[in-house]
N, C-alpha and C. Protein backbone atom coordinates (compact mmCIF):
# COMPACT_ATOMS: atom_id res chain seq x y z
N UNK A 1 79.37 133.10 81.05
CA UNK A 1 79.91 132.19 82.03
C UNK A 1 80.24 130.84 81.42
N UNK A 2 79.45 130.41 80.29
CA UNK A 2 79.68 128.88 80.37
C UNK A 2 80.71 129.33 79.53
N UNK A 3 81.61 130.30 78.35
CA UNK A 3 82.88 129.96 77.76
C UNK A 3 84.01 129.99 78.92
N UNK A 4 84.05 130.78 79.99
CA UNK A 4 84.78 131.11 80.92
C UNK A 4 84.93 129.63 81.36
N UNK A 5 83.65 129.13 81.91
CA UNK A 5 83.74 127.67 82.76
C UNK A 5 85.15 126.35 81.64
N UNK A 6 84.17 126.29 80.08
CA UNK A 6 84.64 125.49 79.55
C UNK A 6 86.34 125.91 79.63
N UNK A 7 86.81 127.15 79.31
CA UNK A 7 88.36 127.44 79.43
C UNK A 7 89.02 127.23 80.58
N UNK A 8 88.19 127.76 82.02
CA UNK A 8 88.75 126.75 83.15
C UNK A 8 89.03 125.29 82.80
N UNK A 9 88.17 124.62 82.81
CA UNK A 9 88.09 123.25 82.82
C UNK A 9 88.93 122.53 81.90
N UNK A 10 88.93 122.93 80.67
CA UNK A 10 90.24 122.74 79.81
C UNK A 10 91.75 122.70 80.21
N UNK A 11 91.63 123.94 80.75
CA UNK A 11 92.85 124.96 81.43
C UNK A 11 93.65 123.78 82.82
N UNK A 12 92.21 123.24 83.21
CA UNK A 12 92.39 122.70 84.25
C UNK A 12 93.40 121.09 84.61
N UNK A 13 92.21 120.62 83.18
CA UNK A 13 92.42 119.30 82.29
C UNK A 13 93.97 119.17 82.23
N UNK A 14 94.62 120.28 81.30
CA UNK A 14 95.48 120.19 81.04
C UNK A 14 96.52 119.80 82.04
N UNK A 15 96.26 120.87 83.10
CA UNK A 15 97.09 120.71 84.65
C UNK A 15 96.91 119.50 84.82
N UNK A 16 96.04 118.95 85.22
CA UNK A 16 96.15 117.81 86.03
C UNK A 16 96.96 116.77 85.39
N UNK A 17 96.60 116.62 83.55
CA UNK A 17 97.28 115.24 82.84
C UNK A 17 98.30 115.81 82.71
N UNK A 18 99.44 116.96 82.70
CA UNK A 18 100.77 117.36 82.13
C UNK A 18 101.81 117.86 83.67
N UNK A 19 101.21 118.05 84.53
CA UNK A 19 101.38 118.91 85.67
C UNK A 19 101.52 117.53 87.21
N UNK A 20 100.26 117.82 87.40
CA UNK A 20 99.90 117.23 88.36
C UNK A 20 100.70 115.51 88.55
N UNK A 21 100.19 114.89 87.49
CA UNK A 21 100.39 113.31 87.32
C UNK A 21 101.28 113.02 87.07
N UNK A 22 102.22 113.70 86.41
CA UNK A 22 103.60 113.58 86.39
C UNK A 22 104.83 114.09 87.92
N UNK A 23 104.38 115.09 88.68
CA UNK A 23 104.52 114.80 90.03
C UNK A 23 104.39 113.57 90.75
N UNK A 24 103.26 113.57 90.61
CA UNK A 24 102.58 112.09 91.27
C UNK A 24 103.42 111.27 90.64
N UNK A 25 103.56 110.59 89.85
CA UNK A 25 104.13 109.56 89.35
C UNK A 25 105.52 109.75 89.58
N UNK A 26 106.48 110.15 89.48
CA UNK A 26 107.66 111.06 89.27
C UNK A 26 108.17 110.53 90.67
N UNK A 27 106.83 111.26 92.06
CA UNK A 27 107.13 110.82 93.34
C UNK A 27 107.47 109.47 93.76
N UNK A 28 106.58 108.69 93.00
CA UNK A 28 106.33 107.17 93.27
C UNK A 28 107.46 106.72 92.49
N UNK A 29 107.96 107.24 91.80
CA UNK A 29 109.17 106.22 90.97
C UNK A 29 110.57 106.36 91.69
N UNK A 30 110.38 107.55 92.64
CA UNK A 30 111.71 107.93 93.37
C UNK A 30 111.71 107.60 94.68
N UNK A 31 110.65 107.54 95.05
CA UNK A 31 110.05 106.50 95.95
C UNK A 31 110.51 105.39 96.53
N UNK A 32 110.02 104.42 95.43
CA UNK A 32 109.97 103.21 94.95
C UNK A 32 111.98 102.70 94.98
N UNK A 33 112.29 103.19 93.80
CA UNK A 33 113.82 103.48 94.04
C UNK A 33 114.54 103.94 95.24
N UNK A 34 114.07 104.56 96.24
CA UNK A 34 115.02 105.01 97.31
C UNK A 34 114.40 103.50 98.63
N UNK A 35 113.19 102.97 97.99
CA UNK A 35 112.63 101.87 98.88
C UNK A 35 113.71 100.72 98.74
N UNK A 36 113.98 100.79 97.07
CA UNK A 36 114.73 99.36 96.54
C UNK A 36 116.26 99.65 97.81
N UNK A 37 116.57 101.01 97.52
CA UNK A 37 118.25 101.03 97.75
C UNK A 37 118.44 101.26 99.03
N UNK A 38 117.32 101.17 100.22
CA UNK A 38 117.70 101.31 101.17
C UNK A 38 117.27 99.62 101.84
N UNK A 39 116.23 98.54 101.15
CA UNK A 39 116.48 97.69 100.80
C UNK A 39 118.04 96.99 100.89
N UNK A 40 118.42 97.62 100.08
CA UNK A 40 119.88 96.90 99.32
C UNK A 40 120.85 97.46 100.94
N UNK A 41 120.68 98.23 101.06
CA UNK A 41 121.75 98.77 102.20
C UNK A 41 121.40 98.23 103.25
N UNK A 42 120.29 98.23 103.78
CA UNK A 42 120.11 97.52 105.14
C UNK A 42 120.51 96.04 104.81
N UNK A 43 120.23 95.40 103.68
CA UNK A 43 120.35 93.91 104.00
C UNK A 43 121.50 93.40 104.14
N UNK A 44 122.53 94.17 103.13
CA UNK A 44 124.22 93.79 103.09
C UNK A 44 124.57 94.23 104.20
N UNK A 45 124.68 95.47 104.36
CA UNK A 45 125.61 96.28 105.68
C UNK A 45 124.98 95.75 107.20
N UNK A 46 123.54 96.00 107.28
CA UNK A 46 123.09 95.99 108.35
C UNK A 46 122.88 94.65 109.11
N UNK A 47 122.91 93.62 107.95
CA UNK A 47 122.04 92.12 108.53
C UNK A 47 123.20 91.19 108.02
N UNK A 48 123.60 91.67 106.82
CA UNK A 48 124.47 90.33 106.35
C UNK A 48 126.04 90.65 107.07
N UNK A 49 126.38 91.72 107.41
CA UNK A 49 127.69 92.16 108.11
C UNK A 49 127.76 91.42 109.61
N UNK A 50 126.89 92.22 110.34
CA UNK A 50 127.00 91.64 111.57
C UNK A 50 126.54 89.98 111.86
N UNK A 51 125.60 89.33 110.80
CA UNK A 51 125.39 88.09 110.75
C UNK A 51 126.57 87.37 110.44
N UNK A 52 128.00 87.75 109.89
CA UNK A 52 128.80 87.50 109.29
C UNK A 52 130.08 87.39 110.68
N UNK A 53 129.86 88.42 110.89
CA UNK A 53 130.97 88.63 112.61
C UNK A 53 130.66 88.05 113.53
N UNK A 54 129.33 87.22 113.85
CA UNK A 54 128.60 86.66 114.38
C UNK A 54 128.82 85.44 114.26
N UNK A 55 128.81 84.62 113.15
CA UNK A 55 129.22 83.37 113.06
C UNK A 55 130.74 83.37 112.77
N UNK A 56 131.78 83.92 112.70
CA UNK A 56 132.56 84.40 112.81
C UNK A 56 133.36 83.96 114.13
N UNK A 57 132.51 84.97 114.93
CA UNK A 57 133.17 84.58 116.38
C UNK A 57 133.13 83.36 116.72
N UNK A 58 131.20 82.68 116.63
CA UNK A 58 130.99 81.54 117.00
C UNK A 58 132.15 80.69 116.55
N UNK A 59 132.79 80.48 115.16
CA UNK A 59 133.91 79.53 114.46
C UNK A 59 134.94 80.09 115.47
N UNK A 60 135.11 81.32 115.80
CA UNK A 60 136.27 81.06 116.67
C UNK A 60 136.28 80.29 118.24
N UNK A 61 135.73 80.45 118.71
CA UNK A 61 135.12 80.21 119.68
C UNK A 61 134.53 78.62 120.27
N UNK A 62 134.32 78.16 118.83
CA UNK A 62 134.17 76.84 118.75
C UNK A 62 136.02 76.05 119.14
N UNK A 63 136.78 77.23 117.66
CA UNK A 63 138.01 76.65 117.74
C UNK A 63 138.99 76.45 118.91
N UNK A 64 138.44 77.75 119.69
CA UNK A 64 139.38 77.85 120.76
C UNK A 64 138.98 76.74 122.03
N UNK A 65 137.56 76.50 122.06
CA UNK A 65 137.06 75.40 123.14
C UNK A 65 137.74 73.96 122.91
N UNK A 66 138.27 73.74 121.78
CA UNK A 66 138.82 72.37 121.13
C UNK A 66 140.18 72.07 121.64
N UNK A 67 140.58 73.34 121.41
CA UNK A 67 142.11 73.68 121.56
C UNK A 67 142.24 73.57 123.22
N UNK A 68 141.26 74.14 124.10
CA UNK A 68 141.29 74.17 125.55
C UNK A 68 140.91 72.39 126.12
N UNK A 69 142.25 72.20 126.57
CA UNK A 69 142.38 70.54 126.83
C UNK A 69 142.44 70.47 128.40
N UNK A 70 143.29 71.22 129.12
CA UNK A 70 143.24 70.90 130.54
C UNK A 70 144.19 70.53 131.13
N UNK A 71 145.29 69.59 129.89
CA UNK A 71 146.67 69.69 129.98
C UNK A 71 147.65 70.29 129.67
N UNK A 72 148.70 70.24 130.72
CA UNK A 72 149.69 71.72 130.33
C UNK A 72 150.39 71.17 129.30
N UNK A 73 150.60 69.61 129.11
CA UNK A 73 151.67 69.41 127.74
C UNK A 73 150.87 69.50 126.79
N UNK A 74 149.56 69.90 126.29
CA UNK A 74 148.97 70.50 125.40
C UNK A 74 149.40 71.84 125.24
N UNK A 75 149.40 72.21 126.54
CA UNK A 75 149.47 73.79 126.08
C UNK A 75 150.88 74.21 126.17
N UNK A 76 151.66 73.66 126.44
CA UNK A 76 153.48 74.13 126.13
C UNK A 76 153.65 73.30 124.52
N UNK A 77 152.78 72.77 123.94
CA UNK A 77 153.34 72.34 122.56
C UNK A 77 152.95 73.52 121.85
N UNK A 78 151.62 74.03 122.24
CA UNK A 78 151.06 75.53 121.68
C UNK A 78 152.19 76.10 121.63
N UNK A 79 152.75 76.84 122.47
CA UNK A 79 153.96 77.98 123.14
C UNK A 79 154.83 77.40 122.08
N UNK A 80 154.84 75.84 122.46
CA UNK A 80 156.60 75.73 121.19
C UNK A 80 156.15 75.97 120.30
N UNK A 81 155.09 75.74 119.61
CA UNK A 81 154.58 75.60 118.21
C UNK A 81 154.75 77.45 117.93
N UNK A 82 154.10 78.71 118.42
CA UNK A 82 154.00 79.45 118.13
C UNK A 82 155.60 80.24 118.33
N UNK A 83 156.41 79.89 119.07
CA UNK A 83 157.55 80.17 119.21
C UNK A 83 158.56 79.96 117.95
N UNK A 84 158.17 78.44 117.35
CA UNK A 84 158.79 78.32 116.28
C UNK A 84 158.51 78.96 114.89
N UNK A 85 156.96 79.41 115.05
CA UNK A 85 156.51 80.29 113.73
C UNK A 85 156.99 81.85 113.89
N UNK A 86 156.77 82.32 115.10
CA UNK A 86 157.65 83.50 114.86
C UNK A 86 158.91 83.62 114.69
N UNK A 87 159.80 82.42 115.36
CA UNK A 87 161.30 82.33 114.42
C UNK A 87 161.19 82.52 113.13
N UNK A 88 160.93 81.02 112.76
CA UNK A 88 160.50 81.68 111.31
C UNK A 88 160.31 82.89 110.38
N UNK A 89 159.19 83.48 111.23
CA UNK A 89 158.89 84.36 110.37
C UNK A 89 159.47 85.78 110.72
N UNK A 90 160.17 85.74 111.60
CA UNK A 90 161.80 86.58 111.80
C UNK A 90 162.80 86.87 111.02
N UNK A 91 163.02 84.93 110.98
CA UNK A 91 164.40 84.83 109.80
C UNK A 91 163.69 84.96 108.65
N UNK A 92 162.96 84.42 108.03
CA UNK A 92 162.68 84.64 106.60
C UNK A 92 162.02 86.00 106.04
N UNK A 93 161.25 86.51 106.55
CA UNK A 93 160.42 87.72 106.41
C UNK A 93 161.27 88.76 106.98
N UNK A 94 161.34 89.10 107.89
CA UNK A 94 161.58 90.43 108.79
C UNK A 94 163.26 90.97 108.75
N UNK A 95 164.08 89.73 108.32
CA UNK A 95 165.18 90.19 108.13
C UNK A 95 165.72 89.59 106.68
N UNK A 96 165.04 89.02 106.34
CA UNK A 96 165.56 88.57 104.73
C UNK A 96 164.75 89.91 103.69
């Protein structure tokens, strides 16, 4: 029995430091890596995107409250103003 035991235990040894721990470890390093890159994905796509469309709007939103005066000869210079950029960009672009 005790050569049998010692060849288990050897046998065993071996498993665990060549076998076993390299699983283990192997797990944790892919792990670790799929922790970093989902990390990386949530922060750009998930937080920095919509944080981005977000202040975004707010700048628009700001812009458009500025622009909203209360007077109509404010707002027919708008109309001419945008009337004259799509001329513009009629004659020069769209048919040149």
């Amino acid at each position: 029995m005790g050569v049998l035991s010692s060849a288990l235990a050897v046998a065993w040894g071996w498993l665990d430091r060549n076998v076993l721990d390299r699983v283990v470890d192997g797990t944790g390093h892919v792990t670790s890596f799929l922790g970093r890159l989902n990390f990386l994905v949530d922060d750009t796509l998930l937080n920095d995107g919509p944080d981005a469309v977000a202040h975004g709007t707010v700048a628009t939103g700001e812009g458009v409250r500025r622009s909203e005066t209360g007077k109509a000869q404010d707002y027919v210079s708008y109309i001419f103003i945008g009337v004259v950029l799509v001329g513009l960009v009629y004659i020069y672009w769209l048919r040149g």
